[in-house]
PDB file of N, CA and C in Angstrom:
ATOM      1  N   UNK A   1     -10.998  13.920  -5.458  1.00  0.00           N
ATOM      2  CA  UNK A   1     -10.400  13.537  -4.197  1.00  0.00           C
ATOM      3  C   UNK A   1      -9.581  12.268  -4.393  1.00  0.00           C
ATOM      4  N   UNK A   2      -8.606  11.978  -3.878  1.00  0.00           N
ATOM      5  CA  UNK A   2      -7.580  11.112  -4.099  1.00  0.00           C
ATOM      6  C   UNK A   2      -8.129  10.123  -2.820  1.00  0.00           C
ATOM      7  N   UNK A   3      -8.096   8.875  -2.927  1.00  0.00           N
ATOM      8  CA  UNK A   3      -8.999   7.907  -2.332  1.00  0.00           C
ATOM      9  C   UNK A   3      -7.381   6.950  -1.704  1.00  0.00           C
ATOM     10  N   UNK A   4      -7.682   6.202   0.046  1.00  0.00           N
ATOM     11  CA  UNK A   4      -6.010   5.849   0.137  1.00  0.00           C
ATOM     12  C   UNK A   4      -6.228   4.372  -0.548  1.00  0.00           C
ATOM     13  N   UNK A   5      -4.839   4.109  -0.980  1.00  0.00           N
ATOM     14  CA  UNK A   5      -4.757   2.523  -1.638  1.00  0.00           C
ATOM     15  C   UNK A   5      -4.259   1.850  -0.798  1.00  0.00           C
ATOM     16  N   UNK A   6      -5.011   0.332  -0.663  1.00  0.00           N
ATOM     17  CA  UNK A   6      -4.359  -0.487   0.117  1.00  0.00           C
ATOM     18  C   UNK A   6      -3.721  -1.788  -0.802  1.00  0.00           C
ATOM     19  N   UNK A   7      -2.749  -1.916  -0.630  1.00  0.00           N
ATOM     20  CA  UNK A   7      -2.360  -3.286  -1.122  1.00  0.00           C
ATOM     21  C   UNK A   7      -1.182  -3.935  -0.414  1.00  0.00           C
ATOM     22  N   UNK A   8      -0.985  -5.577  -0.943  1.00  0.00           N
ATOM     23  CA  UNK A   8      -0.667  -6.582  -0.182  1.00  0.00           C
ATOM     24  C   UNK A   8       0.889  -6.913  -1.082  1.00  0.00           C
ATOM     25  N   UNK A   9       1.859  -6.517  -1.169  1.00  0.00           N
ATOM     26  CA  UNK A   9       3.327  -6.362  -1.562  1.00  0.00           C
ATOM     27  C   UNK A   9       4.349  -7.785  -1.152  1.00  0.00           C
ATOM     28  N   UNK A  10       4.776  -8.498  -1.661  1.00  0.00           N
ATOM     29  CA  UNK A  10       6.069  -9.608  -1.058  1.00  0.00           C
ATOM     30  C   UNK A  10       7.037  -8.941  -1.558  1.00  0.00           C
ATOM     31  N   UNK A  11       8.529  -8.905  -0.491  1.00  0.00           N
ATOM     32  CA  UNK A  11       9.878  -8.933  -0.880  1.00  0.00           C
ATOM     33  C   UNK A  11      10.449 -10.445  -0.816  1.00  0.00           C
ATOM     34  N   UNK A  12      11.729  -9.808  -1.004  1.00  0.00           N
ATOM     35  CA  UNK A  12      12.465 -11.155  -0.585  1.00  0.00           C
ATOM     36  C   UNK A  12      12.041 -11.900   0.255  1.00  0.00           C
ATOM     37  N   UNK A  13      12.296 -11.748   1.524  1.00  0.00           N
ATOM     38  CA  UNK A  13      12.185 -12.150   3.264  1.00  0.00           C
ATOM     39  C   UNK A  13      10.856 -11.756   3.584  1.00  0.00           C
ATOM     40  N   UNK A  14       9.701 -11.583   3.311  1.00  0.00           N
ATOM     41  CA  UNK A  14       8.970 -10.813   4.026  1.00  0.00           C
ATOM     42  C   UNK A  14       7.300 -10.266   3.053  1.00  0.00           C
ATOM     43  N   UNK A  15       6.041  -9.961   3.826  1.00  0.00           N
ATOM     44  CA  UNK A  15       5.350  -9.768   2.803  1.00  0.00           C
ATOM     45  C   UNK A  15       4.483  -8.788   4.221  1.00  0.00           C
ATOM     46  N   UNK A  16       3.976  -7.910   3.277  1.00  0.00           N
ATOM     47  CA  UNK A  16       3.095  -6.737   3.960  1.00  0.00           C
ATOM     48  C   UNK A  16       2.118  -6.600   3.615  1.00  0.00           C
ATOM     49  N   UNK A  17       0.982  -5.530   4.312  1.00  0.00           N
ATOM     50  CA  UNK A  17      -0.150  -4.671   3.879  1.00  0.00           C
ATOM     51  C   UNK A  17      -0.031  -3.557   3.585  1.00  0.00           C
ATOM     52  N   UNK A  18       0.352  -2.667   2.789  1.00  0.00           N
ATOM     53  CA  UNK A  18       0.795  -1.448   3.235  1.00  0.00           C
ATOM     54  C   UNK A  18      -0.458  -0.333   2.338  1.00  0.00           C
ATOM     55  N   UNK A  19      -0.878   0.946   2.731  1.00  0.00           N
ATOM     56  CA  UNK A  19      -1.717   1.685   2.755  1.00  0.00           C
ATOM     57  C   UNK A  19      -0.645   3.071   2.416  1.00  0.00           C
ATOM     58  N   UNK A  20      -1.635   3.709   1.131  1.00  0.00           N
ATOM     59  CA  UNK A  20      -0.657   4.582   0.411  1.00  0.00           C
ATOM     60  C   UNK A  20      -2.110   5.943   0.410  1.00  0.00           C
ATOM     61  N   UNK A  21      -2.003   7.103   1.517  1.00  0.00           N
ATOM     62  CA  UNK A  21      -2.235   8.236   1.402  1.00  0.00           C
ATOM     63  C   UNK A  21      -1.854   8.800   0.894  1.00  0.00           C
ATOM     64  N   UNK A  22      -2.021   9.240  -0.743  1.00  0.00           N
ATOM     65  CA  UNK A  22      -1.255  10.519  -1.111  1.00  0.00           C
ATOM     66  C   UNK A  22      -1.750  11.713  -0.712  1.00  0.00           C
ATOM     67  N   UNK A  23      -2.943  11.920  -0.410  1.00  0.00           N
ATOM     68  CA  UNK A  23      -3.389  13.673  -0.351  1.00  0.00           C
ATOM     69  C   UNK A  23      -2.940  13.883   1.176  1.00  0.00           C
ATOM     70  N   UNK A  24      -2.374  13.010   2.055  1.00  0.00           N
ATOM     71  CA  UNK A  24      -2.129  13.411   3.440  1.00  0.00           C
ATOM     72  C   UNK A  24      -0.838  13.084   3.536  1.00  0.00           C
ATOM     73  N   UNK A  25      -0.247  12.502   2.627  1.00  0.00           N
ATOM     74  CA  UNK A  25       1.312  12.247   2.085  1.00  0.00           C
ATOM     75  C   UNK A  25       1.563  11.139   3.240  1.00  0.00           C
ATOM     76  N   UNK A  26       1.158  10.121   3.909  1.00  0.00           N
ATOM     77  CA  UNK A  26       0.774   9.284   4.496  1.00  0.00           C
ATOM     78  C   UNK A  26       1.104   7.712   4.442  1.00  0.00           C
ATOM     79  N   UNK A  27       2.385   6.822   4.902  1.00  0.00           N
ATOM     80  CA  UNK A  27       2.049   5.393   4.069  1.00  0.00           C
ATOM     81  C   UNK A  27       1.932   4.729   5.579  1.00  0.00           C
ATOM     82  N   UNK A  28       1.027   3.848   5.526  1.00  0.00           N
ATOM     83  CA  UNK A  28       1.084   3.198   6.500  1.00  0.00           C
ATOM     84  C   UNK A  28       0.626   1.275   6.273  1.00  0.00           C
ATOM     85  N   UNK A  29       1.790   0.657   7.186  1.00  0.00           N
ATOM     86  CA  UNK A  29       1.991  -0.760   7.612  1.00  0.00           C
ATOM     87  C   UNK A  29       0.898  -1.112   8.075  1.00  0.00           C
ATOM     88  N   UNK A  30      -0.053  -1.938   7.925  1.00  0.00           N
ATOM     89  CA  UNK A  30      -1.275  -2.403   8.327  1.00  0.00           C
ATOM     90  C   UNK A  30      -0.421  -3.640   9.290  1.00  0.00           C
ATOM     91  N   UNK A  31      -0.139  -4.922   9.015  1.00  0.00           N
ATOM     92  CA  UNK A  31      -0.028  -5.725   8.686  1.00  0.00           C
ATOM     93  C   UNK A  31       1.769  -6.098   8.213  1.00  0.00           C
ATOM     94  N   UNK A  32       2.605  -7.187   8.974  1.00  0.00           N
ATOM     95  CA  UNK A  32       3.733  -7.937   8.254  1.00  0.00           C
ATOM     96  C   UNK A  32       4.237  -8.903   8.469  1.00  0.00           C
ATOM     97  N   UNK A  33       4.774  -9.922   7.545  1.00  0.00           N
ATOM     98  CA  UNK A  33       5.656 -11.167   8.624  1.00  0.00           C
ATOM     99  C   UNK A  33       6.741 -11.265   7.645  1.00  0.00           C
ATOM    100  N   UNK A  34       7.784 -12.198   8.460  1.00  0.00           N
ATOM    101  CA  UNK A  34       9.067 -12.092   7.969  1.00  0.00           C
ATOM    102  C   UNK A  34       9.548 -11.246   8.711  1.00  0.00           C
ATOM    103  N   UNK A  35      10.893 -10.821   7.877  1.00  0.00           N
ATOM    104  CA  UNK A  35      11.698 -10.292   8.117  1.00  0.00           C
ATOM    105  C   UNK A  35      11.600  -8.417   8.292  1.00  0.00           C
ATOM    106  N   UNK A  36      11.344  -8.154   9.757  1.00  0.00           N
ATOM    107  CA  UNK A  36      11.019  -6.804  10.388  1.00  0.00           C
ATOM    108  C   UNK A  36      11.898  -5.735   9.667  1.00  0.00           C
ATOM    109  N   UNK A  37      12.906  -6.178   9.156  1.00  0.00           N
ATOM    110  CA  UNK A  37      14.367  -4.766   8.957  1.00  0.00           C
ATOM    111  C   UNK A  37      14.178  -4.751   7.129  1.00  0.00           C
ATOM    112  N   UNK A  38      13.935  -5.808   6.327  1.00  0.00           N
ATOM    113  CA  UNK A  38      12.856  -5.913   5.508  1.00  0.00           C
ATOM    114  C   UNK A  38      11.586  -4.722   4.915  1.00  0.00           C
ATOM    115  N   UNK A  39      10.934  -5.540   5.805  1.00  0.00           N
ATOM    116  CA  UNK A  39       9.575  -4.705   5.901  1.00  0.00           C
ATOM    117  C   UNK A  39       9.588  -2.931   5.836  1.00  0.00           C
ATOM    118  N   UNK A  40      11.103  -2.633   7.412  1.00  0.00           N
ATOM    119  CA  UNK A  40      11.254  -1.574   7.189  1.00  0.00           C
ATOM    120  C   UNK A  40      11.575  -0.899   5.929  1.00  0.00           C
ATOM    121  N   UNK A  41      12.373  -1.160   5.775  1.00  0.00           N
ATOM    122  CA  UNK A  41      13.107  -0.026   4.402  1.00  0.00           C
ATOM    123  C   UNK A  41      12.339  -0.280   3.196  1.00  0.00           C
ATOM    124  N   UNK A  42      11.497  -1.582   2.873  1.00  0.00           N
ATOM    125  CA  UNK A  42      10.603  -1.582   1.836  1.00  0.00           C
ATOM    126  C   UNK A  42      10.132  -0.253   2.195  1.00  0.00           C
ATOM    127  N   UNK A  43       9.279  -0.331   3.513  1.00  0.00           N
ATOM    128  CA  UNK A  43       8.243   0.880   3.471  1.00  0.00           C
ATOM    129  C   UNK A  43       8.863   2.500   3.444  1.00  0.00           C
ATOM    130  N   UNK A  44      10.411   2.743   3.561  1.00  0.00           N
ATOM    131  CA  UNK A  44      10.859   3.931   4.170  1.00  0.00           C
ATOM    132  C   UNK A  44      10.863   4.313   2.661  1.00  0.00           C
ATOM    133  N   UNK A  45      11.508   2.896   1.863  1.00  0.00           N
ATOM    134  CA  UNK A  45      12.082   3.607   0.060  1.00  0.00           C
ATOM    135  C   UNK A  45      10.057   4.047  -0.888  1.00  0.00           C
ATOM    136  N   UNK A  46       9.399   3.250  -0.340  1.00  0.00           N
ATOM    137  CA  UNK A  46       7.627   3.725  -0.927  1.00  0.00           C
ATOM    138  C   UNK A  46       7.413   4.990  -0.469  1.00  0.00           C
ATOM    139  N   UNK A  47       7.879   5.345   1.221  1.00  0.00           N
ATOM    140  CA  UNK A  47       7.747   7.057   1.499  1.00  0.00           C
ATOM    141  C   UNK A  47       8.177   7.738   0.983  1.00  0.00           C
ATOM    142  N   UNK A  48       9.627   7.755   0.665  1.00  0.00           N
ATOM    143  CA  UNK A  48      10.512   8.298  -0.482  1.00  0.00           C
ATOM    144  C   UNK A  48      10.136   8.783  -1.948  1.00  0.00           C
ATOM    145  N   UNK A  49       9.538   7.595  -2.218  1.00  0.00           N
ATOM    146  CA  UNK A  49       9.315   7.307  -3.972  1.00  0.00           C
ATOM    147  C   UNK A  49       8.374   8.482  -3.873  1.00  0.00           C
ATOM    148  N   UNK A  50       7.112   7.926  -2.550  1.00  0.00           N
ATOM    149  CA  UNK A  50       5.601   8.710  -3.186  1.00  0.00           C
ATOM    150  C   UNK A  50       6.007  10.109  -2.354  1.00  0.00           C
ATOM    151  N   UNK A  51       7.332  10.800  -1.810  1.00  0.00           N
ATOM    152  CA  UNK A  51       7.091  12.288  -1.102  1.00  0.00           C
ATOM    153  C   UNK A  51       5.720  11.995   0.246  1.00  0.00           C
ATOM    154  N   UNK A  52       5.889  10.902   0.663  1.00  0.00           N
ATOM    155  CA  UNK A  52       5.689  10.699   1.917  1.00  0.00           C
ATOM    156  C   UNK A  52       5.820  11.641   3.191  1.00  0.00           C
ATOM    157  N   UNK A  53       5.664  12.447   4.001  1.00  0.00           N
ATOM    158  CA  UNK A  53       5.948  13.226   5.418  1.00  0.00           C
ATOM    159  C   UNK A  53       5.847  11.965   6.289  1.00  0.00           C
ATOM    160  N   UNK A  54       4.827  10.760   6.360  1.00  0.00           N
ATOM    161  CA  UNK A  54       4.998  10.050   7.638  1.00  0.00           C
ATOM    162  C   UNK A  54       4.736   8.569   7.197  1.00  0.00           C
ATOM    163  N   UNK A  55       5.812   8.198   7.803  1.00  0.00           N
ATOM    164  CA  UNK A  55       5.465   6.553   8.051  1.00  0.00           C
ATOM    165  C   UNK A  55       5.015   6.008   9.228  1.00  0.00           C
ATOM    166  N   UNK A  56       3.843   5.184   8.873  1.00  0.00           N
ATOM    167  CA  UNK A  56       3.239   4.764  10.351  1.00  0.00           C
ATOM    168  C   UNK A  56       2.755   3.114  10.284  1.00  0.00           C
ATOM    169  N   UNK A  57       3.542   2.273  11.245  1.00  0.00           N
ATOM    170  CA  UNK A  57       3.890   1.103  11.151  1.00  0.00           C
ATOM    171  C   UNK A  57       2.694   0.222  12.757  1.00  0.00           C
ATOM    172  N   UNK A  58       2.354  -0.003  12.220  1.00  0.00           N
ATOM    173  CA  UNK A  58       1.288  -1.270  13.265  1.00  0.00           C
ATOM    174  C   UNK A  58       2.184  -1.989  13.616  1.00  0.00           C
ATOM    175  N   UNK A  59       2.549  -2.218  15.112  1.00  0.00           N
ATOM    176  CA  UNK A  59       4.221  -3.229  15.016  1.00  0.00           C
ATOM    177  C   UNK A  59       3.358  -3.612  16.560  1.00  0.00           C
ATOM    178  N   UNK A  60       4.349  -5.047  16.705  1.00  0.00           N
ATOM    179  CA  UNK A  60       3.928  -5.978  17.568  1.00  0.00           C
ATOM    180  C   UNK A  60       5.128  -4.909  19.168  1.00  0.00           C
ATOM    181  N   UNK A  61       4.706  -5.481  20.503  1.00  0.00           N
ATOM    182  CA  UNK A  61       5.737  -5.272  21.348  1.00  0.00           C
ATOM    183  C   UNK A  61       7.070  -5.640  21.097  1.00  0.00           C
ATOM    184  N   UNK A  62       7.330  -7.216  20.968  1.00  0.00           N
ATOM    185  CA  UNK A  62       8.477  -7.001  20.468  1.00  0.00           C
ATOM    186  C   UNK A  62       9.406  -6.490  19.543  1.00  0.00           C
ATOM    187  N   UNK A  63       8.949  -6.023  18.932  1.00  0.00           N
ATOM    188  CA  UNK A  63       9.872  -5.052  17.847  1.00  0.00           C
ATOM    189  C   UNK A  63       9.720  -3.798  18.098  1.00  0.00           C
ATOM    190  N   UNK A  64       8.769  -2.796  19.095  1.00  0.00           N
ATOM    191  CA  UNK A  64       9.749  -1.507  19.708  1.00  0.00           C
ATOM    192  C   UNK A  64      10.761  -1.187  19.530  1.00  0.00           C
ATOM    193  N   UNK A  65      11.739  -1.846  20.715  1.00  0.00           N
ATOM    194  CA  UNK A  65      12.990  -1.256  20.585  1.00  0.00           C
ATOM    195  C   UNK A  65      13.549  -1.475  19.095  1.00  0.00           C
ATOM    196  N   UNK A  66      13.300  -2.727  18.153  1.00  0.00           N
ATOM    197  CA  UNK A  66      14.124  -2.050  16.822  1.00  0.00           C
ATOM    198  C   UNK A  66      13.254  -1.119  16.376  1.00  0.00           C
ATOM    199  N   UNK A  67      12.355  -0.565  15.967  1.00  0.00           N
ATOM    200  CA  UNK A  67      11.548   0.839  15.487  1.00  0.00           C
ATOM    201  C   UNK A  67      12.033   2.184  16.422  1.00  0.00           C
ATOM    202  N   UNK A  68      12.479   1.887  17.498  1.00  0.00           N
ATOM    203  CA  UNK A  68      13.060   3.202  18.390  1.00  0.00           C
ATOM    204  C   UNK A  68      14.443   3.565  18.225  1.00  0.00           C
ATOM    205  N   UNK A  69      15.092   2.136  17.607  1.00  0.00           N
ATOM    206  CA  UNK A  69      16.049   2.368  17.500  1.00  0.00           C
ATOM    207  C   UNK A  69      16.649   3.378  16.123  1.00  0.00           C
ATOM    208  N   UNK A  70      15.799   2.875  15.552  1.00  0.00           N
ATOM    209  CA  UNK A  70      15.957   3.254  13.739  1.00  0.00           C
ATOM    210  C   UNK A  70      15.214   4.605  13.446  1.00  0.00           C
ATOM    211  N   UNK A  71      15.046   5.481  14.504  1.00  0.00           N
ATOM    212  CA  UNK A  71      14.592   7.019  14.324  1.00  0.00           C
ATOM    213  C   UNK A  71      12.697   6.939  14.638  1.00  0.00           C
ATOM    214  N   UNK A  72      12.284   5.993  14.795  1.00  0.00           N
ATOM    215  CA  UNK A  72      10.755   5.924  14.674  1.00  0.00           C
ATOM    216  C   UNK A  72      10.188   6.404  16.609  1.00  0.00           C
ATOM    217  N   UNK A  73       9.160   7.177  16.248  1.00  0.00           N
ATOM    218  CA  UNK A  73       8.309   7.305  17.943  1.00  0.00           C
ATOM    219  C   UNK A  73       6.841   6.867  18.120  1.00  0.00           C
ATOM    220  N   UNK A  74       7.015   6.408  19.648  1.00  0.00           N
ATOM    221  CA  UNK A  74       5.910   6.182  19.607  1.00  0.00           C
ATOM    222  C   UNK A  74       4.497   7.108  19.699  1.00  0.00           C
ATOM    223  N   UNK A  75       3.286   6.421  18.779  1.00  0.00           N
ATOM    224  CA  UNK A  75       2.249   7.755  18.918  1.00  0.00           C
ATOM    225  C   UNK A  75       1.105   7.230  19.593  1.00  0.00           C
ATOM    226  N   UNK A  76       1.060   6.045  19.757  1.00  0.00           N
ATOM    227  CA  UNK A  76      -0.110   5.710  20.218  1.00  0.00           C
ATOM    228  C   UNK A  76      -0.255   4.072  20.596  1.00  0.00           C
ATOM    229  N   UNK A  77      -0.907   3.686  21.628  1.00  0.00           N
ATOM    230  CA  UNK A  77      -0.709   1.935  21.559  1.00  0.00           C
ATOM    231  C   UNK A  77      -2.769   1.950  21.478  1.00  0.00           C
ATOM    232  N   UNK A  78      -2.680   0.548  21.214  1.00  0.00           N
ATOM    233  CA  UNK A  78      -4.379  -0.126  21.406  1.00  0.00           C
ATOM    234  C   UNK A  78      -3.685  -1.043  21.338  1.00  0.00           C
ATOM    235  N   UNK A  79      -4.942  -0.963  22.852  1.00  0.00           N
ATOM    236  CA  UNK A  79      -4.918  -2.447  23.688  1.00  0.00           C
ATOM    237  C   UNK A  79      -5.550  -3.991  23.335  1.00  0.00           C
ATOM    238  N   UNK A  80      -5.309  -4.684  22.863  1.00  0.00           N
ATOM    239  CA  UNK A  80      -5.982  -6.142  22.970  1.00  0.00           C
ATOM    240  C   UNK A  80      -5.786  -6.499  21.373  1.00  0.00           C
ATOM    241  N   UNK A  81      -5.198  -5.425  20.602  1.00  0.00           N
ATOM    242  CA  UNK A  81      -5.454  -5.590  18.849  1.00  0.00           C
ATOM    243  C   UNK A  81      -4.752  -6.703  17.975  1.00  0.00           C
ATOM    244  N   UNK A  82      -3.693  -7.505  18.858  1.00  0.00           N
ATOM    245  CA  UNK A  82      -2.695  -8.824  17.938  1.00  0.00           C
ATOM    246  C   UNK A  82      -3.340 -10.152  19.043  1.00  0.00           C
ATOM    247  N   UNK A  83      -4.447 -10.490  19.232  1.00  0.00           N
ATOM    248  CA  UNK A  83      -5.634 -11.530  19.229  1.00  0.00           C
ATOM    249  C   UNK A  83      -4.571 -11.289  21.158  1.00  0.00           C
ATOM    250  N   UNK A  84      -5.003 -10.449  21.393  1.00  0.00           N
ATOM    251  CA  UNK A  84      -4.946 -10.233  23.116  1.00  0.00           C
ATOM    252  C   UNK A  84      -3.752  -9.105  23.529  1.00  0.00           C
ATOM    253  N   UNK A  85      -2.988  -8.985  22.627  1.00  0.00           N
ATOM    254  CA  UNK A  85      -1.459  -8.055  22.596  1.00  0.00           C
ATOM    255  C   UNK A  85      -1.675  -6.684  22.379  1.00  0.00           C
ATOM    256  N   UNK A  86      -1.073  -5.582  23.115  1.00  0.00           N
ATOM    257  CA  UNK A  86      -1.322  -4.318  22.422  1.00  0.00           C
ATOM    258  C   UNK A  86      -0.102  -4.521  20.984  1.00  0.00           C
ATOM    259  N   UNK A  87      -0.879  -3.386  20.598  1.00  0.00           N
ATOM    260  CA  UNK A  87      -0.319  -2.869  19.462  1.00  0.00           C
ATOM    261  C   UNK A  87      -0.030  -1.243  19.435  1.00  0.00           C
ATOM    262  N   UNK A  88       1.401  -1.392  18.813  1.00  0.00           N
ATOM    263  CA  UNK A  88       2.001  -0.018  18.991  1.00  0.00           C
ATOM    264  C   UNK A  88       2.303   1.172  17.357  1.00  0.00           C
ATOM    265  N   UNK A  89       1.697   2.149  17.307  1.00  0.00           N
ATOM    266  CA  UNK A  89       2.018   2.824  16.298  1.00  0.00           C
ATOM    267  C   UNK A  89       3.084   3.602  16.362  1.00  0.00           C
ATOM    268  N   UNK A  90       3.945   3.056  15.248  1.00  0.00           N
ATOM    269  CA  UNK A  90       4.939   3.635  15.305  1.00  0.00           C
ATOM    270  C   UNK A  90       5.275   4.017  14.419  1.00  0.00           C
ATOM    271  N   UNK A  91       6.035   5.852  14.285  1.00  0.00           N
ATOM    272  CA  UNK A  91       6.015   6.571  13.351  1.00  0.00           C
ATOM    273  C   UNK A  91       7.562   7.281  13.232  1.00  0.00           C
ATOM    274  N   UNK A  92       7.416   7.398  11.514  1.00  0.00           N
ATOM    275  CA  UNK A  92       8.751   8.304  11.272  1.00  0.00           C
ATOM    276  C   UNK A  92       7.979   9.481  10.376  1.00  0.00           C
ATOM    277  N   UNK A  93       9.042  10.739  10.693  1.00  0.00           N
ATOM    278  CA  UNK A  93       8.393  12.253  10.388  1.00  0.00           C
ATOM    279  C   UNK A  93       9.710  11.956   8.921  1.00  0.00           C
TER     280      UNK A  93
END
């Protein structure tokens, strides 16, 4: 059984958590700061690399509209999860 990996990645601008499902073809954003547009395409080119089907990004309210803008939907919020803030999952197919 293929077990998911989590690890903690810096770019340029920006540093993440990101979580690598291969048997569910799966990457998902725990966790980011810096630079949001960054963060993105780090994680879109890791879906790519690993034959990814979904990216799924833990993103604050304010950055919605850029994740809606850039092809991503919303799948789900929880309430109270950024120390009182919902938090929104947001996904690309």
């Amino acid at each position: 059984m293929i077990v998911p990996k989590t690890t903690e990645e810096t770019v340029v601008d920006c540093c993440y958590t990101i979580t690598t499902d291969e048997y569910n073809k799966r990457i998902r954003i725990d966790d980011y700061s810096g630079n949001v547009e960054t963060v993105m395409l780090a994680a879109e080119t890791k879906t790519m690399q690993l034959n990814g089907e979904k990216l799924i990004v833990k993103a604050k309210q304010t950055e919605i509209d850029f994740f809606l803008s850039n092809g991503y939907v919303l799948e789900g919020i929880v309430e109270h999860y950024f120390l009182g803030q919902p938090m929104y999952f947001m996904c690309k197919f």
